[in-house]
PDB file of N, CA and C in Angstrom:
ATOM      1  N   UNK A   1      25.101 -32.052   4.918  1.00  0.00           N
ATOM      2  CA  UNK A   1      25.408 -31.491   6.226  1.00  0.00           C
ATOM      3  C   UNK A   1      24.856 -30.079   6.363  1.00  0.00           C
ATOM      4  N   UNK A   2      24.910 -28.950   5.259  1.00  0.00           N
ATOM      5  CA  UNK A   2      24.498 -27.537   4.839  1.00  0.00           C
ATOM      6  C   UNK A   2      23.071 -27.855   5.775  1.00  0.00           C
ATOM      7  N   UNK A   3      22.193 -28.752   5.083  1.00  0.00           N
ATOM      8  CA  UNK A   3      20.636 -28.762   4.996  1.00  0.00           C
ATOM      9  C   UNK A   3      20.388 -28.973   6.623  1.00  0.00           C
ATOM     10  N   UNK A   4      21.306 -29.892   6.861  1.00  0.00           N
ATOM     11  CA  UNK A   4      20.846 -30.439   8.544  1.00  0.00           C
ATOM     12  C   UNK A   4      20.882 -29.028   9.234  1.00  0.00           C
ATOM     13  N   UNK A   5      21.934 -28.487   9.003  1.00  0.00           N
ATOM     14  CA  UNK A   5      22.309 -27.269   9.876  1.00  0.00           C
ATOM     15  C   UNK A   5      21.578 -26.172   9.898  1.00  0.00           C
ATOM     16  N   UNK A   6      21.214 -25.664   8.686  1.00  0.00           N
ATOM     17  CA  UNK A   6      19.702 -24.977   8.461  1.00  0.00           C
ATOM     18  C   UNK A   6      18.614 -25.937   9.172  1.00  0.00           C
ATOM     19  N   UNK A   7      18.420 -26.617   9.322  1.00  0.00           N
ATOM     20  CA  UNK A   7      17.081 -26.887   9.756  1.00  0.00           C
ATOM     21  C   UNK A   7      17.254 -27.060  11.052  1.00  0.00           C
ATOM     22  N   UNK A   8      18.464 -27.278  11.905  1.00  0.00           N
ATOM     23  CA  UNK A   8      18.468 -27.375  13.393  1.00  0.00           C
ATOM     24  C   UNK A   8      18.390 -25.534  13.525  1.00  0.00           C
ATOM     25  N   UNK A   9      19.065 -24.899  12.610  1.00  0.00           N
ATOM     26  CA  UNK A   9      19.125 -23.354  13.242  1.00  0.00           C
ATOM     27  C   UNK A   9      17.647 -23.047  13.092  1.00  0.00           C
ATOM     28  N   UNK A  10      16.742 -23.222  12.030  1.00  0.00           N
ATOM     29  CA  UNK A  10      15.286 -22.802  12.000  1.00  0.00           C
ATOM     30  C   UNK A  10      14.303 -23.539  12.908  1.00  0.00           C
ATOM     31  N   UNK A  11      15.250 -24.707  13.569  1.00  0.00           N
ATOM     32  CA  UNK A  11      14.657 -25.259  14.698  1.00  0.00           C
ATOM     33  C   UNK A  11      14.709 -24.650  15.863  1.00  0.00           C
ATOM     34  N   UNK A  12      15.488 -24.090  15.954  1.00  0.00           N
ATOM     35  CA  UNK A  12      16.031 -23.110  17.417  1.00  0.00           C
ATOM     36  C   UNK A  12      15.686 -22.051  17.166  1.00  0.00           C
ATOM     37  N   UNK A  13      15.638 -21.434  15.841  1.00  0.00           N
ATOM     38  CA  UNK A  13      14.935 -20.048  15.764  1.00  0.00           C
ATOM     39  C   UNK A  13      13.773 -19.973  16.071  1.00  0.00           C
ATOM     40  N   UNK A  14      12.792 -20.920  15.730  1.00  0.00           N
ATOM     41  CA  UNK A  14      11.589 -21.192  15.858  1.00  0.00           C
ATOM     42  C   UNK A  14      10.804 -21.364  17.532  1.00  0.00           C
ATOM     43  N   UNK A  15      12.096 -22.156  18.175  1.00  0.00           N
ATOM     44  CA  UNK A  15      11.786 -22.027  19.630  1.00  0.00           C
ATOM     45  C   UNK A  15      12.091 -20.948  20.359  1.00  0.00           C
ATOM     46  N   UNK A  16      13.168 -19.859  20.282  1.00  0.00           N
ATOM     47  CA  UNK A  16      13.459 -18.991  20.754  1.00  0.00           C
ATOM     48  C   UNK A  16      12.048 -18.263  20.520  1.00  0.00           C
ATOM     49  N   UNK A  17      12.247 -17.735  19.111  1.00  0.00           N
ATOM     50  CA  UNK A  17      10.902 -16.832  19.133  1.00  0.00           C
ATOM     51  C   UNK A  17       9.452 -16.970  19.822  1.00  0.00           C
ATOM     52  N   UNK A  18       9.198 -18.327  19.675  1.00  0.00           N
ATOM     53  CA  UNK A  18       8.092 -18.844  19.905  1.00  0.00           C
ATOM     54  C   UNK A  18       7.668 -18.609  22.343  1.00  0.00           C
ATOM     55  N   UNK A  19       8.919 -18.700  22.439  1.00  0.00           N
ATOM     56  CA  UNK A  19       9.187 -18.440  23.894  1.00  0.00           C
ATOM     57  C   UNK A  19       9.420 -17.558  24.581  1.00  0.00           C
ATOM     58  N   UNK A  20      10.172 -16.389  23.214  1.00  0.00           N
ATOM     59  CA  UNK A  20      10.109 -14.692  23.875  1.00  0.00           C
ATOM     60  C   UNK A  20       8.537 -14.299  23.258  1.00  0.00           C
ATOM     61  N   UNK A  21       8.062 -14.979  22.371  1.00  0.00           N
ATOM     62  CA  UNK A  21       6.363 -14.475  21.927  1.00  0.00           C
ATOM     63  C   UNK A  21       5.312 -14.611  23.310  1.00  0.00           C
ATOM     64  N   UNK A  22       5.530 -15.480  23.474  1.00  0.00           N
ATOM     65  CA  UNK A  22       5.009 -16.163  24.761  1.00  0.00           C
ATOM     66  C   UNK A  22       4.884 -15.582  26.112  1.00  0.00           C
ATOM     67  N   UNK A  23       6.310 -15.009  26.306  1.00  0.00           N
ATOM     68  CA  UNK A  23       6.558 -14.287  27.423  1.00  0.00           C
ATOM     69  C   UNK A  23       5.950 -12.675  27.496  1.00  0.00           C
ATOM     70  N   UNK A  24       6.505 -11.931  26.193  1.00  0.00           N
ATOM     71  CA  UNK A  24       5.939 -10.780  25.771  1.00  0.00           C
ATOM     72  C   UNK A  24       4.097 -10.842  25.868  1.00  0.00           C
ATOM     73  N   UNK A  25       3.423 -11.738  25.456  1.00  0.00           N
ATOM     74  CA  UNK A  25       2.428 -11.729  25.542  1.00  0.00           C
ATOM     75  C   UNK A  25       2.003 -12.170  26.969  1.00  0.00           C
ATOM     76  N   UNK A  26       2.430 -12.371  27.864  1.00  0.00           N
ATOM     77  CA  UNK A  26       1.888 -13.032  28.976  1.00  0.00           C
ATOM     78  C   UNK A  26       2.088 -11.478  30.277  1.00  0.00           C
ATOM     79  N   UNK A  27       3.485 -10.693  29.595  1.00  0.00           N
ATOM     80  CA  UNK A  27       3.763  -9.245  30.267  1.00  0.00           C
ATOM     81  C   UNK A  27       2.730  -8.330  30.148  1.00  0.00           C
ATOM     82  N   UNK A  28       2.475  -8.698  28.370  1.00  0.00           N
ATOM     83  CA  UNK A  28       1.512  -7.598  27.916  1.00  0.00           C
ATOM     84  C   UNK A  28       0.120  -7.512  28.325  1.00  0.00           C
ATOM     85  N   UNK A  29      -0.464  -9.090  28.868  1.00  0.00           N
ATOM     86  CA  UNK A  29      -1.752  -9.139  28.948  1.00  0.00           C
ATOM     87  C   UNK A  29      -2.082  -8.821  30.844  1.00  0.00           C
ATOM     88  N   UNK A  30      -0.654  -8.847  31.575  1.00  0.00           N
ATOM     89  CA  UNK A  30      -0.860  -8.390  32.672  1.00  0.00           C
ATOM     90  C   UNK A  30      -0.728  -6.707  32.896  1.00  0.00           C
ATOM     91  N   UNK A  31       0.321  -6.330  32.563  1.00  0.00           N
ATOM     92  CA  UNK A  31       0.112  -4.669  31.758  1.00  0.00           C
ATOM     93  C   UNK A  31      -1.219  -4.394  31.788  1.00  0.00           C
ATOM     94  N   UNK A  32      -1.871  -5.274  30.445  1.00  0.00           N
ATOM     95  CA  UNK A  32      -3.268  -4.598  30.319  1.00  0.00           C
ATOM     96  C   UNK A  32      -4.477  -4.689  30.662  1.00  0.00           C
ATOM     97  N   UNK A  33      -4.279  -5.385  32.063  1.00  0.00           N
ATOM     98  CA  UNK A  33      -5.434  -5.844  33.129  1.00  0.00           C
ATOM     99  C   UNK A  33      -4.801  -4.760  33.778  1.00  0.00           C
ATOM    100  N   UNK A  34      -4.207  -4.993  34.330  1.00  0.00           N
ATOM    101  CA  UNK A  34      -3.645  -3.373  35.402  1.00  0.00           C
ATOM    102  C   UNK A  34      -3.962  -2.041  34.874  1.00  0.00           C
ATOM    103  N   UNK A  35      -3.439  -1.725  33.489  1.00  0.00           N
ATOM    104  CA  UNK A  35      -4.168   0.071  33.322  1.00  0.00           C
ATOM    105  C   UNK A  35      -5.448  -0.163  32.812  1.00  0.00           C
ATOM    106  N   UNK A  36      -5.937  -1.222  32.468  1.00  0.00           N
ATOM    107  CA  UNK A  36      -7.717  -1.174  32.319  1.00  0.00           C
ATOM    108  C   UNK A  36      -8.314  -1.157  33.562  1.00  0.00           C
ATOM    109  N   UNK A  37      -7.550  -1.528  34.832  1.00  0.00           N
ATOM    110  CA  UNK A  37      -8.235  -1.496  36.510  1.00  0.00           C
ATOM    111  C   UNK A  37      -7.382   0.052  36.827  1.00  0.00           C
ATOM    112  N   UNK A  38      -6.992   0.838  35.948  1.00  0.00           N
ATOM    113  CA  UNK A  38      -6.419   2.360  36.701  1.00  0.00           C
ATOM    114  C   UNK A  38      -7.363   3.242  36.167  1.00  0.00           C
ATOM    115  N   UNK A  39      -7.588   2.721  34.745  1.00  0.00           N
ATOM    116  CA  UNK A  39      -8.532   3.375  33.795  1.00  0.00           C
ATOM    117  C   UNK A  39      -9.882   3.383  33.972  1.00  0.00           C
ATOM    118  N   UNK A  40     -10.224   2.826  33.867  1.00  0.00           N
ATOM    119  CA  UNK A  40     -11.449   2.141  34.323  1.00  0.00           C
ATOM    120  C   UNK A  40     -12.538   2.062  35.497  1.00  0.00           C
ATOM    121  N   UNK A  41     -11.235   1.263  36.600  1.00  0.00           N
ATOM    122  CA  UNK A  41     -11.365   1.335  37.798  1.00  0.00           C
ATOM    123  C   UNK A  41     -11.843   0.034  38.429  1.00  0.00           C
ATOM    124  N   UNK A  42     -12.199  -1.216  37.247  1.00  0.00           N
ATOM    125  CA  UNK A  42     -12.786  -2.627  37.267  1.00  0.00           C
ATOM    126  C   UNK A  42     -11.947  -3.603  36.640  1.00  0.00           C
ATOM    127  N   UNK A  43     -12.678  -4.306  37.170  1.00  0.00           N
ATOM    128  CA  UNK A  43     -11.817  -5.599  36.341  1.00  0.00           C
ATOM    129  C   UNK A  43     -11.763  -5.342  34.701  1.00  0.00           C
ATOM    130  N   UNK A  44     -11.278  -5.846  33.965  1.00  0.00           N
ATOM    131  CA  UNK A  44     -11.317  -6.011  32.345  1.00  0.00           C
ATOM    132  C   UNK A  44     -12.357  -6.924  32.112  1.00  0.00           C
ATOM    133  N   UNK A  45     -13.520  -6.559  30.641  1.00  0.00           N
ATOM    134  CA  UNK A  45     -14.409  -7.583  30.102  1.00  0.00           C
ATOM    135  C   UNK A  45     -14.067  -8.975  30.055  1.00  0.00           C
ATOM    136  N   UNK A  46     -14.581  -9.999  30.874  1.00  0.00           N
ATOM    137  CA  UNK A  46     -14.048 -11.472  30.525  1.00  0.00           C
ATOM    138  C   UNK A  46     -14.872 -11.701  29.340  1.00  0.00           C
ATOM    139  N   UNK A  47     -15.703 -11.164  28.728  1.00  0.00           N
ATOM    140  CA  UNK A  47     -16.199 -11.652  27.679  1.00  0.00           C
ATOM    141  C   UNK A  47     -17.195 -10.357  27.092  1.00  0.00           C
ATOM    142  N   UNK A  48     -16.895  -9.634  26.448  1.00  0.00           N
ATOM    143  CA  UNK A  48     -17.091  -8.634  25.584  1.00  0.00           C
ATOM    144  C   UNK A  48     -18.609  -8.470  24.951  1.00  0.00           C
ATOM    145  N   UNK A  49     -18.944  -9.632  24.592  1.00  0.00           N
ATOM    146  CA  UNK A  49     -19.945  -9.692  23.992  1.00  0.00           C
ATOM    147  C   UNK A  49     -21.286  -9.668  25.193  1.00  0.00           C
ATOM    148  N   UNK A  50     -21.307  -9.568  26.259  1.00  0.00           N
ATOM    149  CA  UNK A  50     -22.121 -10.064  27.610  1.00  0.00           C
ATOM    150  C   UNK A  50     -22.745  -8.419  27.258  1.00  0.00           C
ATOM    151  N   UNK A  51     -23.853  -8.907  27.938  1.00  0.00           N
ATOM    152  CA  UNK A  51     -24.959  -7.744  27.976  1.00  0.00           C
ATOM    153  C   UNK A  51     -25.033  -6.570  28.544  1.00  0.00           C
ATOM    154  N   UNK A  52     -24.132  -6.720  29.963  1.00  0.00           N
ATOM    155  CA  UNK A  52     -23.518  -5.683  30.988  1.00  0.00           C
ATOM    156  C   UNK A  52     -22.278  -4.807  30.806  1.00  0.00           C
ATOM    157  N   UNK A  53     -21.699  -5.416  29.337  1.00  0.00           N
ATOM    158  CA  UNK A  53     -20.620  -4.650  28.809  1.00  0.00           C
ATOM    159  C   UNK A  53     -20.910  -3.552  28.192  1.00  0.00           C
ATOM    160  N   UNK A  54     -20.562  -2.300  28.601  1.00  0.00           N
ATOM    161  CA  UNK A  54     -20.952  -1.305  26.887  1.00  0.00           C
ATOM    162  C   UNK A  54     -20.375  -1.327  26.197  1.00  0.00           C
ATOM    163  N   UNK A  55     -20.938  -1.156  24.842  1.00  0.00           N
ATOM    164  CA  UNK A  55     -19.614  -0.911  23.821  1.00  0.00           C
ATOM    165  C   UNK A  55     -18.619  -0.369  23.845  1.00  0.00           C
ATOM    166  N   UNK A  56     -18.856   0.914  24.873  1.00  0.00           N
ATOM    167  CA  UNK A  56     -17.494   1.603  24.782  1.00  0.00           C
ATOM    168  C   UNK A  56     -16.139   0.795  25.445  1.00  0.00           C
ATOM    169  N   UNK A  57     -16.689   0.549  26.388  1.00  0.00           N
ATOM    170  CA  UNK A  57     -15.823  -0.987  27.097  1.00  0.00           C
ATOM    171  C   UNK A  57     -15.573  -2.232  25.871  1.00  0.00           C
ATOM    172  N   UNK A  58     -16.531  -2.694  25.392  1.00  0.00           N
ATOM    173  CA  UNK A  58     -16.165  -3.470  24.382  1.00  0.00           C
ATOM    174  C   UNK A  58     -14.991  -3.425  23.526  1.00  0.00           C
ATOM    175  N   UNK A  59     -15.577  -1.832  23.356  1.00  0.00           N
ATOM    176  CA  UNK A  59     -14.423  -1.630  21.813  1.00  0.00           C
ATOM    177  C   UNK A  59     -13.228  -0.999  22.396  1.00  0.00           C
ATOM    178  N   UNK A  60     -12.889  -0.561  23.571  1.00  0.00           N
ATOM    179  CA  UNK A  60     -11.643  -0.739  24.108  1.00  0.00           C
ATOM    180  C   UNK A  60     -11.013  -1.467  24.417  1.00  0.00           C
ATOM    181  N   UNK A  61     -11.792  -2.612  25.052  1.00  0.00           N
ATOM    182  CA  UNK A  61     -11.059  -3.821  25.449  1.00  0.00           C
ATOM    183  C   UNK A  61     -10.658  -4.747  24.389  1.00  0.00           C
ATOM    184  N   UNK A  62     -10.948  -4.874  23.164  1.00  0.00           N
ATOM    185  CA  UNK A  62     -11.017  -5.132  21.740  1.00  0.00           C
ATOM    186  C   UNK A  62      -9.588  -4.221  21.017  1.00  0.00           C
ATOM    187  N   UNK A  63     -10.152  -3.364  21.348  1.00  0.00           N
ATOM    188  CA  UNK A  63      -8.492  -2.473  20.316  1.00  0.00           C
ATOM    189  C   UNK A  63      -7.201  -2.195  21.169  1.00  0.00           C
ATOM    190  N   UNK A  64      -7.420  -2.259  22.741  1.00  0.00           N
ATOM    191  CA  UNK A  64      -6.288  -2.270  23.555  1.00  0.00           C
ATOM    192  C   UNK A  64      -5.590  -4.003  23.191  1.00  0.00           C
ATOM    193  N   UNK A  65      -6.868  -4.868  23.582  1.00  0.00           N
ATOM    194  CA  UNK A  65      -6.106  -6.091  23.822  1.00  0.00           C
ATOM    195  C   UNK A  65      -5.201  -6.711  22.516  1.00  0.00           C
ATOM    196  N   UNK A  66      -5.952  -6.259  20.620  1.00  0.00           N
ATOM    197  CA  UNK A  66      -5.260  -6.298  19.336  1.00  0.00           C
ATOM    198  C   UNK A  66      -4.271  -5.354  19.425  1.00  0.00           C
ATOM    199  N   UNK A  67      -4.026  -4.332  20.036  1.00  0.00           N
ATOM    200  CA  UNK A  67      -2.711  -3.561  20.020  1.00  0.00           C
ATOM    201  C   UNK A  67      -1.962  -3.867  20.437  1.00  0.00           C
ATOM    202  N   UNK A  68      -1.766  -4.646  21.803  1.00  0.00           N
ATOM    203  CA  UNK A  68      -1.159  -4.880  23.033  1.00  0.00           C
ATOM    204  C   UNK A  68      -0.260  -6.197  22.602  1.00  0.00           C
ATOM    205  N   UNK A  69      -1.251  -6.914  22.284  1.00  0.00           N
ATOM    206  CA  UNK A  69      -0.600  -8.270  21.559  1.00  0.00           C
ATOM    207  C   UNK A  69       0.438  -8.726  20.313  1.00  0.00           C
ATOM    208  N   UNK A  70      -0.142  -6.943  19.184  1.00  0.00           N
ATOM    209  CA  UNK A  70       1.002  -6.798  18.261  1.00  0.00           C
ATOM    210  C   UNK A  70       1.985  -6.405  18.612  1.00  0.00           C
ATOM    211  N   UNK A  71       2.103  -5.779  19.610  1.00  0.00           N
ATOM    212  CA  UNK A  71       3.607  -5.004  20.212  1.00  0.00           C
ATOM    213  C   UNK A  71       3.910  -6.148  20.827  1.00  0.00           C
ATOM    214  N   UNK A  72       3.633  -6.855  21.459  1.00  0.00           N
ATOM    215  CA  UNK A  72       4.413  -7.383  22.355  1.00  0.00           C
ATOM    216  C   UNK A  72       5.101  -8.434  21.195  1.00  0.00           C
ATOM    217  N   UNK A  73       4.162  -8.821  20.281  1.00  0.00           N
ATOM    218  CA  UNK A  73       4.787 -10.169  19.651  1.00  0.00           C
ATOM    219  C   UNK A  73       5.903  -9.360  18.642  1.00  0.00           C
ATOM    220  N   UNK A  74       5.837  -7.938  17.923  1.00  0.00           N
ATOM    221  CA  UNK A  74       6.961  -7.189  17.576  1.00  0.00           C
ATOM    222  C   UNK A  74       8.061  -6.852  18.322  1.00  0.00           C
ATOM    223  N   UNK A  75       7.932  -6.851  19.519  1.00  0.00           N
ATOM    224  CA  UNK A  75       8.784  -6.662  20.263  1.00  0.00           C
ATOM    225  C   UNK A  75      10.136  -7.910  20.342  1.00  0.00           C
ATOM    226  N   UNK A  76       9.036  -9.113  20.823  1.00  0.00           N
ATOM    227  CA  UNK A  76       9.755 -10.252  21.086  1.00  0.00           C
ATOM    228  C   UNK A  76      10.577 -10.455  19.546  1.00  0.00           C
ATOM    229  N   UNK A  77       9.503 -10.519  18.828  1.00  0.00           N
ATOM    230  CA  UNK A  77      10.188 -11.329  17.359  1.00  0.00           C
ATOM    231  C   UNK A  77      11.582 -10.164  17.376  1.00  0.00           C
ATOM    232  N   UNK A  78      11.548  -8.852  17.131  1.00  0.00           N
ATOM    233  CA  UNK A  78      12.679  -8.194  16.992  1.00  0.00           C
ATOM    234  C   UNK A  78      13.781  -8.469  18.018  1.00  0.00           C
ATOM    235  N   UNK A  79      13.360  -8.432  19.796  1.00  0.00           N
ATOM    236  CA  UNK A  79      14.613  -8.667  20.461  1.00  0.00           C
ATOM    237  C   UNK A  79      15.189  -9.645  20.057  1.00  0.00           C
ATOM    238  N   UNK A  80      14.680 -10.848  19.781  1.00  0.00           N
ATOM    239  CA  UNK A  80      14.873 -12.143  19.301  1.00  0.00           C
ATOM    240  C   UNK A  80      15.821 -12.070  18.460  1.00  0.00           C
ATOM    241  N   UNK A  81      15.198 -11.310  17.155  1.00  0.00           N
ATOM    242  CA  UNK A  81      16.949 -11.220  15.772  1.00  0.00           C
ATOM    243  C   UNK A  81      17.764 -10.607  16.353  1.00  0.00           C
ATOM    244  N   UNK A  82      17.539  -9.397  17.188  1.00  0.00           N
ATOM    245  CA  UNK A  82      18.698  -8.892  17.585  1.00  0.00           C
ATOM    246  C   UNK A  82      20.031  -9.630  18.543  1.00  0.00           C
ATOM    247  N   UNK A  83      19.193 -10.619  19.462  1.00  0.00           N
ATOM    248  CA  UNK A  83      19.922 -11.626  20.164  1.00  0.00           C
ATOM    249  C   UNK A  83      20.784 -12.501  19.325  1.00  0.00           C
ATOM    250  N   UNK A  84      19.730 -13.366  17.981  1.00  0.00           N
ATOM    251  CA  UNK A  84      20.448 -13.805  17.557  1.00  0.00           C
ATOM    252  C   UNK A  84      21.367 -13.783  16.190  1.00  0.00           C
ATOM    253  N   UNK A  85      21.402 -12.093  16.006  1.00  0.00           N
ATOM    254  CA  UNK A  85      22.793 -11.517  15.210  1.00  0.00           C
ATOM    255  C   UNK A  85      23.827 -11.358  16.499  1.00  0.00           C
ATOM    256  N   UNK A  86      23.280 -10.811  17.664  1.00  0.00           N
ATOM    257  CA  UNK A  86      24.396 -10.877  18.410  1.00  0.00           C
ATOM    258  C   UNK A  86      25.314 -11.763  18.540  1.00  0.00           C
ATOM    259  N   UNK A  87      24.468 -13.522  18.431  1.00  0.00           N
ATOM    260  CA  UNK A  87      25.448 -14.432  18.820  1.00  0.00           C
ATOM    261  C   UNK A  87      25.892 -15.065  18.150  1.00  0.00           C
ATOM    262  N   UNK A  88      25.064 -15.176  16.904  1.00  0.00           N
ATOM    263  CA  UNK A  88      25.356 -16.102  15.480  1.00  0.00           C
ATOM    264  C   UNK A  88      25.959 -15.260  14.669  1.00  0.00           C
ATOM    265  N   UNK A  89      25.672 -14.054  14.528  1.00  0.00           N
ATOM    266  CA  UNK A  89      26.147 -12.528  13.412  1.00  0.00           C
ATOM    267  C   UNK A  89      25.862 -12.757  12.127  1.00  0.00           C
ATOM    268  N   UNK A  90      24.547 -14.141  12.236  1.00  0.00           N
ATOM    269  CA  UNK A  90      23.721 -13.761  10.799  1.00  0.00           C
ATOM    270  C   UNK A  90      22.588 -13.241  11.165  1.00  0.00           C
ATOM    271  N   UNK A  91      21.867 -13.322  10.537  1.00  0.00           N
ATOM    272  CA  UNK A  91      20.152 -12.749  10.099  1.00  0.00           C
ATOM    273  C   UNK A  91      19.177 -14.138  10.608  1.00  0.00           C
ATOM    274  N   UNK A  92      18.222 -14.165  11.108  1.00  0.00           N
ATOM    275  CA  UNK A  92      17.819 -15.157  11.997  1.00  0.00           C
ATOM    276  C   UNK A  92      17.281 -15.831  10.706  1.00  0.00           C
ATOM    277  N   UNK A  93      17.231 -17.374  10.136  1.00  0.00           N
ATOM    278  CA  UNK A  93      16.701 -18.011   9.518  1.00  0.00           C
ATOM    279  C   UNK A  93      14.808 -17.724   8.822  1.00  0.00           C
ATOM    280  N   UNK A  94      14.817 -17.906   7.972  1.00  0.00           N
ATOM    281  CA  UNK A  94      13.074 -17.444   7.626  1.00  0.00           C
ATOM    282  C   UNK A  94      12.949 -18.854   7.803  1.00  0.00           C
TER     283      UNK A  94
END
């Protein structure tokens, strides 16, 4: 019975996270179309590597969009344990 119960909680842990990851990243990537069009003043690179891109654009749109994506998915994964010590008052399953 122990084993079932661990594996339904790492089942639900797994979806929670997987759905605040999701969301966080979907905030973050609109975020960072918006201050790359304040910054900027254009749309964001749809594809980086294109000939009309400069590097400097490149390699911003490259280290904003890898930054942007670790926070958000740190973000989520942390609100996430914190939710669920709130409701369970363990430590979220590994």
């Amino acid at each position: 019975m122990g084993h079932v119960m661990k594996t339904n909680e790492k089942l639900q842990w797994s979806l929670l996270v997987g759905a605040a990851s999701a969301l966080a990243i979907l905030l973050a990537q609109r975020s960072l179309k918006g201050g790359w069009r304040m910054y900027w003043g254009d749309d964001p690179p749809e594809n980086p590597a294109a000939p009309d891109v400069t590097w400097p654009q490149a390699l911003a749109w490259a280290g904003a969009t890898g930054a942007a994506m670790a926070l958000a998915r740190l973000l989520a994964l942390r609100g996430t344990a914190a939710g669920w010590r709130q409701v369970k008052g363990t430590l979220p399953p590994i």
